[in-house]
Protein backbone atom coordinates (compact mmCIF):
# COMPACT_ATOMS: atom_id res chain seq x y z
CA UNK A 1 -62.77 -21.54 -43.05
CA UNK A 2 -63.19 -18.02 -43.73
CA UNK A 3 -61.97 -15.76 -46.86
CA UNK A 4 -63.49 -12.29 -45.47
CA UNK A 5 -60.59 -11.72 -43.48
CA UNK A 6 -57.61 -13.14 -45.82
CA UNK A 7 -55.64 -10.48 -47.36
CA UNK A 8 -55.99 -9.07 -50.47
CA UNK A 9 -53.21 -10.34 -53.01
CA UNK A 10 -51.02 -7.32 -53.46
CA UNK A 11 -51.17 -5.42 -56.67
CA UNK A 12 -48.58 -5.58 -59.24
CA UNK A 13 -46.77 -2.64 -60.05
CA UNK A 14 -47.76 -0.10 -62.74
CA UNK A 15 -46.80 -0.25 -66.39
CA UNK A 16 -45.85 2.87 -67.57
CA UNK A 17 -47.82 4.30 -70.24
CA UNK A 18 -46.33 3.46 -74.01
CA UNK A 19 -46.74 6.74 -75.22
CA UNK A 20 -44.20 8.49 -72.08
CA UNK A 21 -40.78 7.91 -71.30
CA UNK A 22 -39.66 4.85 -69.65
CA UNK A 23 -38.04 6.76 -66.19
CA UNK A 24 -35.03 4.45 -66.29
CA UNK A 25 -34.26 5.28 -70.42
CA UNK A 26 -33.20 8.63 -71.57
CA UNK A 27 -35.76 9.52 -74.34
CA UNK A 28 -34.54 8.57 -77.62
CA UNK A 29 -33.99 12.03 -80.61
CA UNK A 30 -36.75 13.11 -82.38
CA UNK A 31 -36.10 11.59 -86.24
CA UNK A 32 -37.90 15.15 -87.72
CA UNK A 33 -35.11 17.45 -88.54
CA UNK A 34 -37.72 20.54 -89.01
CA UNK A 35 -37.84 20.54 -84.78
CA UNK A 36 -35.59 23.39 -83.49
CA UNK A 37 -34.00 22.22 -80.07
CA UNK A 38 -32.28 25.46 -79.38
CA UNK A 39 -28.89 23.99 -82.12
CA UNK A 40 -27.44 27.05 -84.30
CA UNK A 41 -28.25 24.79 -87.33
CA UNK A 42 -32.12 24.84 -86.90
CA UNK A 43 -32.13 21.15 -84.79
CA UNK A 44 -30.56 19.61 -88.03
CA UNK A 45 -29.20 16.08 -87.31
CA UNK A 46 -25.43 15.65 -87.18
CA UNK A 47 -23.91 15.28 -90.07
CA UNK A 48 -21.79 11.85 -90.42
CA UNK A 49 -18.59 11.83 -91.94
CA UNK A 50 -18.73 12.23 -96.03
CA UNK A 51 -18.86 8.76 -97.49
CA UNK A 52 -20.08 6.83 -94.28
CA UNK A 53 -23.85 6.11 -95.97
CA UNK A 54 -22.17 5.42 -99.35
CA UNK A 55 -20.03 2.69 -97.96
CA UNK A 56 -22.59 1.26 -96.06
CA UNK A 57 -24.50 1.21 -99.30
CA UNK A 58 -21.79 -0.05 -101.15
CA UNK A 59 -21.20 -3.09 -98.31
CA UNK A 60 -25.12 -3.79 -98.37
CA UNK A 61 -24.99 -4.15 -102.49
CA UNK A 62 -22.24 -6.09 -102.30
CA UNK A 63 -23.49 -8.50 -99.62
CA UNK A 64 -26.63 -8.67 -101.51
CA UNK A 65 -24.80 -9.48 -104.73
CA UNK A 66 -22.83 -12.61 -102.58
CA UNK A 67 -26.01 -14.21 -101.78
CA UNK A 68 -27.91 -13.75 -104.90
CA UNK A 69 -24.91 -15.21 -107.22
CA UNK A 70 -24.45 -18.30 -104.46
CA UNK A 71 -27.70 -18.94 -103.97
CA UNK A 72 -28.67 -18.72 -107.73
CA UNK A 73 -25.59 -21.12 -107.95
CA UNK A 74 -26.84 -24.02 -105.89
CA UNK A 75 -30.53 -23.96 -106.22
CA UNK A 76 -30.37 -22.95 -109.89
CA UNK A 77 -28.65 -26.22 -110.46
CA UNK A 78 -31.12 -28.08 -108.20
CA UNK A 79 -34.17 -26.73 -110.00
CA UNK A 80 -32.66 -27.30 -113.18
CA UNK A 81 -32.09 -31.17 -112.22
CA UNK A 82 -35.88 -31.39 -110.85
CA UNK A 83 -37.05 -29.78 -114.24
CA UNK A 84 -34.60 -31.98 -116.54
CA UNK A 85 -35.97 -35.03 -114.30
CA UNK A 86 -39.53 -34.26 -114.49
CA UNK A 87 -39.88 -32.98 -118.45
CA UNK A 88 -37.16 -34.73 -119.93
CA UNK A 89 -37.06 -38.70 -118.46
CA UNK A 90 -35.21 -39.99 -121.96
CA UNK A 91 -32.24 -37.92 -121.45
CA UNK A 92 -31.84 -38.25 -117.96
CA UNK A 93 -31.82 -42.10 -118.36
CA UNK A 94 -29.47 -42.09 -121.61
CA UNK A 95 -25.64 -43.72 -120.12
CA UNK A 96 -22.60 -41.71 -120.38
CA UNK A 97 -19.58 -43.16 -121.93
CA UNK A 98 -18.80 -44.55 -118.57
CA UNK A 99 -22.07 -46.44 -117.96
CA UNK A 100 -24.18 -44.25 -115.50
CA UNK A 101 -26.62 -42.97 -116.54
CA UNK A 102 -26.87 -38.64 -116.61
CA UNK A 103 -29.58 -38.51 -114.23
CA UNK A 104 -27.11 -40.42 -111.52
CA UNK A 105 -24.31 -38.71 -112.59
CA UNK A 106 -25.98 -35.48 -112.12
CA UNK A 107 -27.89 -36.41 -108.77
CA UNK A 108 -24.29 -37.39 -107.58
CA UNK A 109 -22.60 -34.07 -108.53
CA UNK A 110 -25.45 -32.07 -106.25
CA UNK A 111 -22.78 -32.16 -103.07
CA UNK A 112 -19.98 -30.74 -105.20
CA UNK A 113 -22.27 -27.91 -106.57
CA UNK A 114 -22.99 -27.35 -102.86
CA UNK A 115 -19.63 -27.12 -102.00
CA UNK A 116 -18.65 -25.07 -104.70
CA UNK A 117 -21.44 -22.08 -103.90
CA UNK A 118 -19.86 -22.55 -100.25
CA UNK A 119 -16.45 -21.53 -101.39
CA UNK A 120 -17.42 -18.99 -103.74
CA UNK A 121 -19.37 -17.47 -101.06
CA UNK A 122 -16.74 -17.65 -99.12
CA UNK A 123 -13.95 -15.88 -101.47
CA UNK A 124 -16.17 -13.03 -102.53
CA UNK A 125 -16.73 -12.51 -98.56
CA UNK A 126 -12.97 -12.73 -97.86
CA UNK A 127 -12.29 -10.32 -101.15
CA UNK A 128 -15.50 -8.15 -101.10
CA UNK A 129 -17.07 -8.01 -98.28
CA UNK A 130 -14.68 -8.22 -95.09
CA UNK A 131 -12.64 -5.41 -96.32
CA UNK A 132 -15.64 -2.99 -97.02
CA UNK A 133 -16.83 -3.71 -93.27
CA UNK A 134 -13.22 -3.58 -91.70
CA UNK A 135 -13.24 -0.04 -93.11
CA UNK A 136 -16.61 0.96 -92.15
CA UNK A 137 -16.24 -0.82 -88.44
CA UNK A 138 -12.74 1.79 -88.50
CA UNK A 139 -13.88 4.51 -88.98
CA UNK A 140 -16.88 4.62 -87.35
CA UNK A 141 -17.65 6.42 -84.21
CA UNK A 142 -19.03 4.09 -81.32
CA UNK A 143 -19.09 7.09 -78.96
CA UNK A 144 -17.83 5.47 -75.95
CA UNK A 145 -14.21 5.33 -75.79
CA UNK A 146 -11.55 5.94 -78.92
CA UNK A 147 -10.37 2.84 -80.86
CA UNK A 148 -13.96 0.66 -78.92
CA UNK A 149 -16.88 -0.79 -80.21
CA UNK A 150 -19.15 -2.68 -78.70
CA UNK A 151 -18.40 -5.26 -77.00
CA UNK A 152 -14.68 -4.56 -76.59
């Protein structure tokens, strides 16, 4: 058996080099509005429509406000249980006026609490939220045809 005359494994083909442009992608704006591309403004950006940034600022804040409220909901009642359960053992154990004990009763009321953070999550999304992104998702411009975004 000989190896001197098998053929050399062929070379994969060449990377290109991070710091050009892929040949297959157009090369993606420069972010620094001080260039000057030959524009009559200076190579200023495009200006967006007035109010599309404060919307989208007004949708995050509102989204954030959803989740903090919900989540504060259902684990603030969880951590409160843990803390009443670890620090305070004789009130946990005293019986309500039906017999259980608070410590059940409250263990027991953890899937309700759940629920309940669901559907308020849910309400403030269908009240709050879906309508601010509806109008942001209209009148946005997706650039490819009139009255498309993507995936349409």
């Amino acid at each position: 058996m000989s190896y001197g005359n098998a053929e050399p494994h062929p070379r994969p083909p060449a990377l290109p080099h991070p710091a050009l442009p892929h040949p297959a992608l157009p090369p993606l704006p420069a972010l620094d509005s001080g260039s000057h591309d030959g524009r009559p403004d200076g190579g200023a950006p495009p200006r967006s429509r007035a109010g599309d940034h404060g919307a989208l600022r007004r949708l995050r804040r509102t989204y954030r406000r959803q989740r903090r409220v919900t989540t504060v909901l259902a684990l603030g009642y969880f951590t409160a249980f843990l803390v009443l359960s670890a620090n305070e053992p004789d009130l946990m154990a005293r019986p309500l006026p039906g017999g259980l004990p608070l410590g059940v009763v409250l263990a027991l009321s953890h899937v309700p609490v759940t629920w309940l953070a669901v559907l308020l999550y849910e309400l403030t999304a269908r009240r709050y939220v879906d309508p601010l992104a509806r109008r942001i998702e209209r009148h946005a411009s997706w650039g490819s045809a009139p009255g498309r975004g993507p995936g349409r």
